[in-house]
PDB file of N, CA and C in Angstrom:
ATOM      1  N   UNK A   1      -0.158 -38.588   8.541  1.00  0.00           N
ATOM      2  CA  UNK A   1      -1.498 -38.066   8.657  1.00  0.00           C
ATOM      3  C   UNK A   1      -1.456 -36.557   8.767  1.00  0.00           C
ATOM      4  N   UNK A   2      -2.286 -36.083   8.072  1.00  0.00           N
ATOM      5  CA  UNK A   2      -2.295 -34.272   7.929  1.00  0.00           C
ATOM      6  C   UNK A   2      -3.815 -34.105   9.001  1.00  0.00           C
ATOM      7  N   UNK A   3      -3.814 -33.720  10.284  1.00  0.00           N
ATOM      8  CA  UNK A   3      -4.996 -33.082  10.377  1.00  0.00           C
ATOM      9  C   UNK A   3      -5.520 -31.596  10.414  1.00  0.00           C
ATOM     10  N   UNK A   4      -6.084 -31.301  10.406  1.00  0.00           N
ATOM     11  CA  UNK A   4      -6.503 -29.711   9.914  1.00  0.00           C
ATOM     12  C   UNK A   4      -7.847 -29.113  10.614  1.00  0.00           C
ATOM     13  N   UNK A   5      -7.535 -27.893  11.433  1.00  0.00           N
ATOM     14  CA  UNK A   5      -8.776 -27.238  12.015  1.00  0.00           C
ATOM     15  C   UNK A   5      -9.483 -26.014  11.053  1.00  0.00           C
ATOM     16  N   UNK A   6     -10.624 -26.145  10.573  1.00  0.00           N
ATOM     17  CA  UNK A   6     -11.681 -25.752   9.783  1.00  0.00           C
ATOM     18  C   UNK A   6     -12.548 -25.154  10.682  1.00  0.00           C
ATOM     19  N   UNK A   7     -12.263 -23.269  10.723  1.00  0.00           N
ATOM     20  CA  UNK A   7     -12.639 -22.053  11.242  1.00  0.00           C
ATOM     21  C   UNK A   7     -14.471 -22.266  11.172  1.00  0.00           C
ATOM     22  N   UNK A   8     -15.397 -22.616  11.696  1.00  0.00           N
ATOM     23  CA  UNK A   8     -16.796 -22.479  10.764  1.00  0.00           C
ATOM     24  C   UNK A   8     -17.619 -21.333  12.293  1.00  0.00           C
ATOM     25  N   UNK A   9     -16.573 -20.378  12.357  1.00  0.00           N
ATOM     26  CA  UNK A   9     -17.439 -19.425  12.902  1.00  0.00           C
ATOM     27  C   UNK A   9     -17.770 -18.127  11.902  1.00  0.00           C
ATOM     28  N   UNK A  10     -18.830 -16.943  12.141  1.00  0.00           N
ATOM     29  CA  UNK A  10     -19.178 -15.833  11.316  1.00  0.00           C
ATOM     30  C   UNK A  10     -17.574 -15.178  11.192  1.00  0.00           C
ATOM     31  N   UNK A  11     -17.024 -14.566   9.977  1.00  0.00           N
ATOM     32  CA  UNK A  11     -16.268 -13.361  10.336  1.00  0.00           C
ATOM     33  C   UNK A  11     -16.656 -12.368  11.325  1.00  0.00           C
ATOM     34  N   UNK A  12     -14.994 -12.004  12.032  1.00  0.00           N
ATOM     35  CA  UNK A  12     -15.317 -10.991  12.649  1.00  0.00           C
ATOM     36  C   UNK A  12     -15.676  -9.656  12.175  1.00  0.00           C
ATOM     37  N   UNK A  13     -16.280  -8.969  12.731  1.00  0.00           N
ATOM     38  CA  UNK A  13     -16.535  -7.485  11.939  1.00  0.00           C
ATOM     39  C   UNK A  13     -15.781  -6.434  12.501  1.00  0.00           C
ATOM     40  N   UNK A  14     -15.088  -5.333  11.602  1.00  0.00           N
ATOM     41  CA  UNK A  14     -14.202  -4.343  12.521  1.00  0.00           C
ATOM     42  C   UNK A  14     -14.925  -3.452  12.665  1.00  0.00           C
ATOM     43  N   UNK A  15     -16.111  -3.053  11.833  1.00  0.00           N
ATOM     44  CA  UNK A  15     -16.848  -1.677  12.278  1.00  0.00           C
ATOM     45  C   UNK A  15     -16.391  -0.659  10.879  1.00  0.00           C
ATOM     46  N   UNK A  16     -16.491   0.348  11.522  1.00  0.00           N
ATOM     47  CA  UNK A  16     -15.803   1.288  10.491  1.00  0.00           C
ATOM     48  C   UNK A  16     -14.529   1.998  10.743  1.00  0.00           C
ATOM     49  N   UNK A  17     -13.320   1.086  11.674  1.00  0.00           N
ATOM     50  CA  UNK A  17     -12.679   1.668  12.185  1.00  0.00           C
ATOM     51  C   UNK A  17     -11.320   1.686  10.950  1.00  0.00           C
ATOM     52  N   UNK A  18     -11.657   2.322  10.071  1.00  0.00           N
ATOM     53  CA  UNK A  18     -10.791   2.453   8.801  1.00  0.00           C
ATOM     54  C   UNK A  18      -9.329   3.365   9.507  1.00  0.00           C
ATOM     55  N   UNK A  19      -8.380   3.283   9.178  1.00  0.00           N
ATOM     56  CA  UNK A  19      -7.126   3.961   9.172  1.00  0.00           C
ATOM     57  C   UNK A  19      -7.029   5.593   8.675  1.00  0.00           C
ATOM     58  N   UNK A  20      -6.800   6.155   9.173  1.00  0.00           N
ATOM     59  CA  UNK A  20      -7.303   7.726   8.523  1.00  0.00           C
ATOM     60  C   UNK A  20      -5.682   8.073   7.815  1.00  0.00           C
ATOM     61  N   UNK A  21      -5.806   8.793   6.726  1.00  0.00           N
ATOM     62  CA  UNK A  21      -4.574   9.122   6.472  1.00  0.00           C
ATOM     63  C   UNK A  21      -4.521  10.569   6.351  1.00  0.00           C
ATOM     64  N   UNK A  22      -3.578  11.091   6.281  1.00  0.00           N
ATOM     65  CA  UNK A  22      -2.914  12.335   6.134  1.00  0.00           C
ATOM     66  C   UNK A  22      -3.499  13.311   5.119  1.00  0.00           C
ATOM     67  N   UNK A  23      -4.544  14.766   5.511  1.00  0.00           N
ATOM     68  CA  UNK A  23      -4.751  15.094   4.216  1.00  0.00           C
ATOM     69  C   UNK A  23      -4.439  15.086   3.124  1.00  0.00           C
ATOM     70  N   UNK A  24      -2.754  15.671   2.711  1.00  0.00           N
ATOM     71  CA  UNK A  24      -2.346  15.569   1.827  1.00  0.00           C
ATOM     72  C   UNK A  24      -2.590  14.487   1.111  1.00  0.00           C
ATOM     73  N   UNK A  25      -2.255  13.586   1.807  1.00  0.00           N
ATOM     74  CA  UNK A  25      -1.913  12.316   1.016  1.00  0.00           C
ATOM     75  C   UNK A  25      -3.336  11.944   0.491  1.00  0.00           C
ATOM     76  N   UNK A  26      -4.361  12.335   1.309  1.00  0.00           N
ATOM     77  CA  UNK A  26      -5.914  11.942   0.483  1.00  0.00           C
ATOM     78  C   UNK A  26      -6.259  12.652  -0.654  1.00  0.00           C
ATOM     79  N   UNK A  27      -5.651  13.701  -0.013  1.00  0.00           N
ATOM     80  CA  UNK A  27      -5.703  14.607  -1.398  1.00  0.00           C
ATOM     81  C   UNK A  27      -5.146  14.193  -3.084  1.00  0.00           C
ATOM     82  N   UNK A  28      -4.110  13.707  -2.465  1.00  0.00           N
ATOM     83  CA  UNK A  28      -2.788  12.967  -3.633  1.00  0.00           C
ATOM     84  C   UNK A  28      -3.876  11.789  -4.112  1.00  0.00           C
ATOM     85  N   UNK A  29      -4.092  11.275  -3.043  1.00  0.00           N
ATOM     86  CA  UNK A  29      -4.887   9.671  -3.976  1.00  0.00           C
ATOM     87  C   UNK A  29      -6.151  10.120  -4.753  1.00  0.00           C
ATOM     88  N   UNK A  30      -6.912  11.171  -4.187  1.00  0.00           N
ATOM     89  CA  UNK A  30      -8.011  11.799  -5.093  1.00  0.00           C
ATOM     90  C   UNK A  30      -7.484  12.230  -6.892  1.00  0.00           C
ATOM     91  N   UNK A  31      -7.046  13.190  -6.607  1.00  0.00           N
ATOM     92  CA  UNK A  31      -6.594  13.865  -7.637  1.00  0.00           C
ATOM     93  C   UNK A  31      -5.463  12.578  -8.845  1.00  0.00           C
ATOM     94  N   UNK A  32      -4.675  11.954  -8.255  1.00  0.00           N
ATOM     95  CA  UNK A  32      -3.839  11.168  -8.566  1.00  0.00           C
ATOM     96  C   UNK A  32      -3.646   9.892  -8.090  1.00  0.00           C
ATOM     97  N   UNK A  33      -4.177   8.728  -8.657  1.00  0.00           N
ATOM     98  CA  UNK A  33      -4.229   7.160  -8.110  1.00  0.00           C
ATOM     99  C   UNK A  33      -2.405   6.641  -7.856  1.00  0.00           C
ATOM    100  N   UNK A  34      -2.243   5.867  -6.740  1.00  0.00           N
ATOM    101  CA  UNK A  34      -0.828   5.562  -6.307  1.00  0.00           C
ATOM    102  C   UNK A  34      -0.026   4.955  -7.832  1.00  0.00           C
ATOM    103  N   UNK A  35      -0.850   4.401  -8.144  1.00  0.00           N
ATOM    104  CA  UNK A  35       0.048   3.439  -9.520  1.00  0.00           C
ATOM    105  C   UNK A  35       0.277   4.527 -10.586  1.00  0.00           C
ATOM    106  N   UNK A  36      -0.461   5.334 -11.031  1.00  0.00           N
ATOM    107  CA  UNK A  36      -0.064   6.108 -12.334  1.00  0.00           C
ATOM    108  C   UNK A  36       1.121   7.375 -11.370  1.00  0.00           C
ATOM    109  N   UNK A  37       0.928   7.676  -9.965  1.00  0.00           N
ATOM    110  CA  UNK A  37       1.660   8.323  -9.749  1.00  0.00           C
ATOM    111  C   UNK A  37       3.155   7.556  -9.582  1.00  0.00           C
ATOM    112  N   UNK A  38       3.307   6.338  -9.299  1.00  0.00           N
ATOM    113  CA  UNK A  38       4.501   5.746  -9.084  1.00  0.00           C
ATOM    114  C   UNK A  38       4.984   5.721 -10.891  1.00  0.00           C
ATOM    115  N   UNK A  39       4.350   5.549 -11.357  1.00  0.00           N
ATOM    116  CA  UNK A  39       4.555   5.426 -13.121  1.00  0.00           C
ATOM    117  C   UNK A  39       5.071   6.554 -13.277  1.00  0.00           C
ATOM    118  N   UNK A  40       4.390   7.868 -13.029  1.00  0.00           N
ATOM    119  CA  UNK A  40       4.961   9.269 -13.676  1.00  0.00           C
ATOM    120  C   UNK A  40       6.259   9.364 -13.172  1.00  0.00           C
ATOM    121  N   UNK A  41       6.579   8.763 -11.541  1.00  0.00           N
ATOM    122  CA  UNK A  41       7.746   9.247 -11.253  1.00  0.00           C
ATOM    123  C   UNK A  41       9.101   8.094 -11.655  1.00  0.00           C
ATOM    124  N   UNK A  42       8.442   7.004 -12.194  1.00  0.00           N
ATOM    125  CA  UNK A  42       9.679   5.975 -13.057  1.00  0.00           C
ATOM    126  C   UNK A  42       9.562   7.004 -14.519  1.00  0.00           C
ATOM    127  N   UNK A  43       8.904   7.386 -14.688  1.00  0.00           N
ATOM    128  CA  UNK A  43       9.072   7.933 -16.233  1.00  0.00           C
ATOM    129  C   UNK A  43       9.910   9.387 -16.265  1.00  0.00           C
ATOM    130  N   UNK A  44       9.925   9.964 -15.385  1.00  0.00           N
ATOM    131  CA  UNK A  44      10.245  11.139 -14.699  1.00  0.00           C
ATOM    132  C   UNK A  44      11.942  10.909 -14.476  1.00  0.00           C
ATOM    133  N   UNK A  45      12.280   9.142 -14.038  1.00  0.00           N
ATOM    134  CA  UNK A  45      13.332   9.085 -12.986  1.00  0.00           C
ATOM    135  C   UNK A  45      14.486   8.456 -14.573  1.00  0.00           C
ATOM    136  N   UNK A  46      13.676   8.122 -16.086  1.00  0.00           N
ATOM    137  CA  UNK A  46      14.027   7.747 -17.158  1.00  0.00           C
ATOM    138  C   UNK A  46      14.330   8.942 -18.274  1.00  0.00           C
ATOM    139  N   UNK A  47      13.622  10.110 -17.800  1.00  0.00           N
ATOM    140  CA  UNK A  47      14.070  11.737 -18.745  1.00  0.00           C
ATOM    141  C   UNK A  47      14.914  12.748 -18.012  1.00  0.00           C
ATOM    142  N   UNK A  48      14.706  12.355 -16.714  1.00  0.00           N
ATOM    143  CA  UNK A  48      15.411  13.748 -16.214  1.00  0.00           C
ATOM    144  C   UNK A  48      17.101  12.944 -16.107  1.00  0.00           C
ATOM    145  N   UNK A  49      18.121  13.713 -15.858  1.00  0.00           N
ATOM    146  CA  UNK A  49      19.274  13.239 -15.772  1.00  0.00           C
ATOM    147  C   UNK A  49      19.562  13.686 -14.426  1.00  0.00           C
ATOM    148  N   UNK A  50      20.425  13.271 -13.701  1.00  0.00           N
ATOM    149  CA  UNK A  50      21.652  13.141 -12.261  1.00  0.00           C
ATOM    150  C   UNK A  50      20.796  12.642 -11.352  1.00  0.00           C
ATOM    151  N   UNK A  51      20.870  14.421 -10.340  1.00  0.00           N
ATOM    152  CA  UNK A  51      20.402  13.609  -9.148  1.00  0.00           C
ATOM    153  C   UNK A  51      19.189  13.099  -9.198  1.00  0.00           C
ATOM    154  N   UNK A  52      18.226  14.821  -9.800  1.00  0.00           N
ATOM    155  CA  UNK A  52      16.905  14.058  -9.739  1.00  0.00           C
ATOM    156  C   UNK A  52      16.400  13.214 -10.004  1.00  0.00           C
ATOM    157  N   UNK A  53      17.120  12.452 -11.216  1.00  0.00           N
ATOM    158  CA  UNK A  53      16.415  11.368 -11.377  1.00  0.00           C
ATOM    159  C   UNK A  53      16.384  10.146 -10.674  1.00  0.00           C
ATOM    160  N   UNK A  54      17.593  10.017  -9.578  1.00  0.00           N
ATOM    161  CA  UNK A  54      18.011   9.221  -8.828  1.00  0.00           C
ATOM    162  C   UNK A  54      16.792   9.321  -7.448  1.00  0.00           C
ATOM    163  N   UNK A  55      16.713  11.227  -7.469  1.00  0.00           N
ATOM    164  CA  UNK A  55      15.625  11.538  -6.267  1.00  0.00           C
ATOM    165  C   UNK A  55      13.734  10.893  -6.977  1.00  0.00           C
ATOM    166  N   UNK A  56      13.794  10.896  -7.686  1.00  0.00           N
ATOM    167  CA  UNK A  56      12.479  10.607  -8.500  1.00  0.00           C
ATOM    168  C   UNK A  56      12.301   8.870  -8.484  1.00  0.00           C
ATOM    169  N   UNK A  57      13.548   7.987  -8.660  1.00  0.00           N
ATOM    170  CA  UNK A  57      13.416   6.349  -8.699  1.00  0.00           C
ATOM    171  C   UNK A  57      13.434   6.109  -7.199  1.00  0.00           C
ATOM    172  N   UNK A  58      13.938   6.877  -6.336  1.00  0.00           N
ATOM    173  CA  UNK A  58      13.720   6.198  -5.114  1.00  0.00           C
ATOM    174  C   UNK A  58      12.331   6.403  -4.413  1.00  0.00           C
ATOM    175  N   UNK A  59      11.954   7.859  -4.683  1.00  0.00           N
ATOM    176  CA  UNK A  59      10.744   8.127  -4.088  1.00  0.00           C
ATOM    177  C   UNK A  59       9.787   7.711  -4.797  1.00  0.00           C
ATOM    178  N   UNK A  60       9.886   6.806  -6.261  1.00  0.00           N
ATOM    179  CA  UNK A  60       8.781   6.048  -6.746  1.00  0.00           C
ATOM    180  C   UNK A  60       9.002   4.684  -5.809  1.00  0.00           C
ATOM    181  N   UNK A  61      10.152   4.323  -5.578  1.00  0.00           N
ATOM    182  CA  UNK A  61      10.688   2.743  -4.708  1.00  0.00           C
ATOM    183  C   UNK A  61       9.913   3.122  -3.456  1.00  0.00           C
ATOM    184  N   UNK A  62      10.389   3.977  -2.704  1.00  0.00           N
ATOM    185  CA  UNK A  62       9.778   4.291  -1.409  1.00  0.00           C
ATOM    186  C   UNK A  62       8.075   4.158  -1.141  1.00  0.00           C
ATOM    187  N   UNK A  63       7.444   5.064  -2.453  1.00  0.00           N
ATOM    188  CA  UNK A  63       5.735   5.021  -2.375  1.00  0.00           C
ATOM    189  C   UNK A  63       5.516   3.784  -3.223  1.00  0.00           C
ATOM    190  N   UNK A  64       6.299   3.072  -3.571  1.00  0.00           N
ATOM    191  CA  UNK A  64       5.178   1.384  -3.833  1.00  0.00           C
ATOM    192  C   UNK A  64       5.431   0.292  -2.957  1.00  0.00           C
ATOM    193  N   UNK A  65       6.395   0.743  -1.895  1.00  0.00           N
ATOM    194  CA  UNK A  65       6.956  -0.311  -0.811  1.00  0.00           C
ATOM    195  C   UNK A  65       6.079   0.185   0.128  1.00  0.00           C
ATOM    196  N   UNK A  66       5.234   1.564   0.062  1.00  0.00           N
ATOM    197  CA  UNK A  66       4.914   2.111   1.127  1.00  0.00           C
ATOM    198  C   UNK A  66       3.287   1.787   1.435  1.00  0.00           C
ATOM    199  N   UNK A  67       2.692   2.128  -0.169  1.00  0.00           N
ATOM    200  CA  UNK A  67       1.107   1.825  -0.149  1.00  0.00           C
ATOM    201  C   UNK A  67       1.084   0.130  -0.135  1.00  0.00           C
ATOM    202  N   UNK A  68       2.616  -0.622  -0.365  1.00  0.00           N
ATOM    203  CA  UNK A  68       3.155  -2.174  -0.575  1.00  0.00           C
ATOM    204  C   UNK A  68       2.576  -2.872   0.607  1.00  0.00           C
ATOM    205  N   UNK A  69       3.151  -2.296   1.852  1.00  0.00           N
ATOM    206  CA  UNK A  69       3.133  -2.492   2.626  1.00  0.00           C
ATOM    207  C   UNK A  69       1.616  -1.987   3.673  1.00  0.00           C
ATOM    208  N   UNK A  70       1.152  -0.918   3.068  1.00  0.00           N
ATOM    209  CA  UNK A  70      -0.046  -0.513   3.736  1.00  0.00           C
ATOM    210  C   UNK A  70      -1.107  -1.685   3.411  1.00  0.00           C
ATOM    211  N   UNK A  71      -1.289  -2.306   2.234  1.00  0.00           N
ATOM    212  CA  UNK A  71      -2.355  -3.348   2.347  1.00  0.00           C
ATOM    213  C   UNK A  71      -1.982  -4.486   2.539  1.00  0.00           C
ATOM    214  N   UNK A  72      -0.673  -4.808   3.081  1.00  0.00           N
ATOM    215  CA  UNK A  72      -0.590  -5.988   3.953  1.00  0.00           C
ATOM    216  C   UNK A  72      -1.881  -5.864   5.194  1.00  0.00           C
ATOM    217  N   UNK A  73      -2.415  -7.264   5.551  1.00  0.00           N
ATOM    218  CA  UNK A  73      -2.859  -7.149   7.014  1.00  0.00           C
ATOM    219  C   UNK A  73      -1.745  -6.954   8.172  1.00  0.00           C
ATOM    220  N   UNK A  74      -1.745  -6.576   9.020  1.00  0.00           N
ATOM    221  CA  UNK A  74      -0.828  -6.464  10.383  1.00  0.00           C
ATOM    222  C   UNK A  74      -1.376  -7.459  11.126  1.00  0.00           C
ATOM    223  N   UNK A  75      -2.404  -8.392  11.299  1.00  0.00           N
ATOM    224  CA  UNK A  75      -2.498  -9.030  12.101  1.00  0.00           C
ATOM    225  C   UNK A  75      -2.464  -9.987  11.751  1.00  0.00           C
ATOM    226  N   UNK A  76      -1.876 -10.573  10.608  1.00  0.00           N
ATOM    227  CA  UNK A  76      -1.572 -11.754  10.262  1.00  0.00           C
ATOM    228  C   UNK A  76      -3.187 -12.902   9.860  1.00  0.00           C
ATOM    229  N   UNK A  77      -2.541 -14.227  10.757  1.00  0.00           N
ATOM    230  CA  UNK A  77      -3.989 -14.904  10.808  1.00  0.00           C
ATOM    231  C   UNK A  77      -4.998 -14.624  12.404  1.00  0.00           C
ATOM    232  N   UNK A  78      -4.731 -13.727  12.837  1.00  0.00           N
ATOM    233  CA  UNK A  78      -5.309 -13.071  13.962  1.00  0.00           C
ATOM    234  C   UNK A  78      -6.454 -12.420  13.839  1.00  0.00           C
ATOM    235  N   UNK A  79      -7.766 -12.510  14.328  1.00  0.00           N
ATOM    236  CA  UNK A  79      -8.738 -12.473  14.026  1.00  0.00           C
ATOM    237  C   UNK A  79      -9.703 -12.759  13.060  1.00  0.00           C
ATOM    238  N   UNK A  80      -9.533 -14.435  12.632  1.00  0.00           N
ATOM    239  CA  UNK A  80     -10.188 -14.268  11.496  1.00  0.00           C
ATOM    240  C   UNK A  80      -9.537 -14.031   9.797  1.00  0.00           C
ATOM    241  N   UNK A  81      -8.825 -12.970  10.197  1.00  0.00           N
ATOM    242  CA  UNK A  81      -8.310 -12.733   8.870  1.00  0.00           C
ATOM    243  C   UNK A  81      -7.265 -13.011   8.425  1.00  0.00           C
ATOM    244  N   UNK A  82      -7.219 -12.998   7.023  1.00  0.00           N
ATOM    245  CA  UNK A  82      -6.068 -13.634   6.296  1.00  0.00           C
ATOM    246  C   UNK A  82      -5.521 -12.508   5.248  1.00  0.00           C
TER     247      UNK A  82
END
């Protein structure tokens, strides 16, 4: 037998308590969306030769694990959300 509890309350509401980020970095997402910037720097990390290009594939690895990880939830199934 499978039984199963079925949530039938309102969502919770957070308000507007959004995450603030780092000028720069708002700046960066204005001017330049995360995906075409992770693109320029795989394309970047495919013309340039040695280090940089090694410095260019990681710091594209680093910012898609990073914004990767920013729209995970942190609270799991905790409050409501999924």
């Amino acid at each position: 037998m499978l039984f199963m509890l079925v949530e039938s309350r309102d969502p919770f509401d957070d308000g507007d308590r959004s995450p603030r980020e780092p000028w720069l970095v708002a700046l960066l997402g204005r001017l330049l969306p995360w995906p075409a910037l992770i693109v320029w720097l795989c394309a970047a990390a495919l013309v340039i030769d040695g280090w940089p290009a090694v410095g260019c594939a990681f710091a594209a690895i680093a910012l898609s694990a990073w914004r990767g990880l920013a729209a995970l939830p942190t609270e799991g199934l905790n409050q409501q959300q999924q």
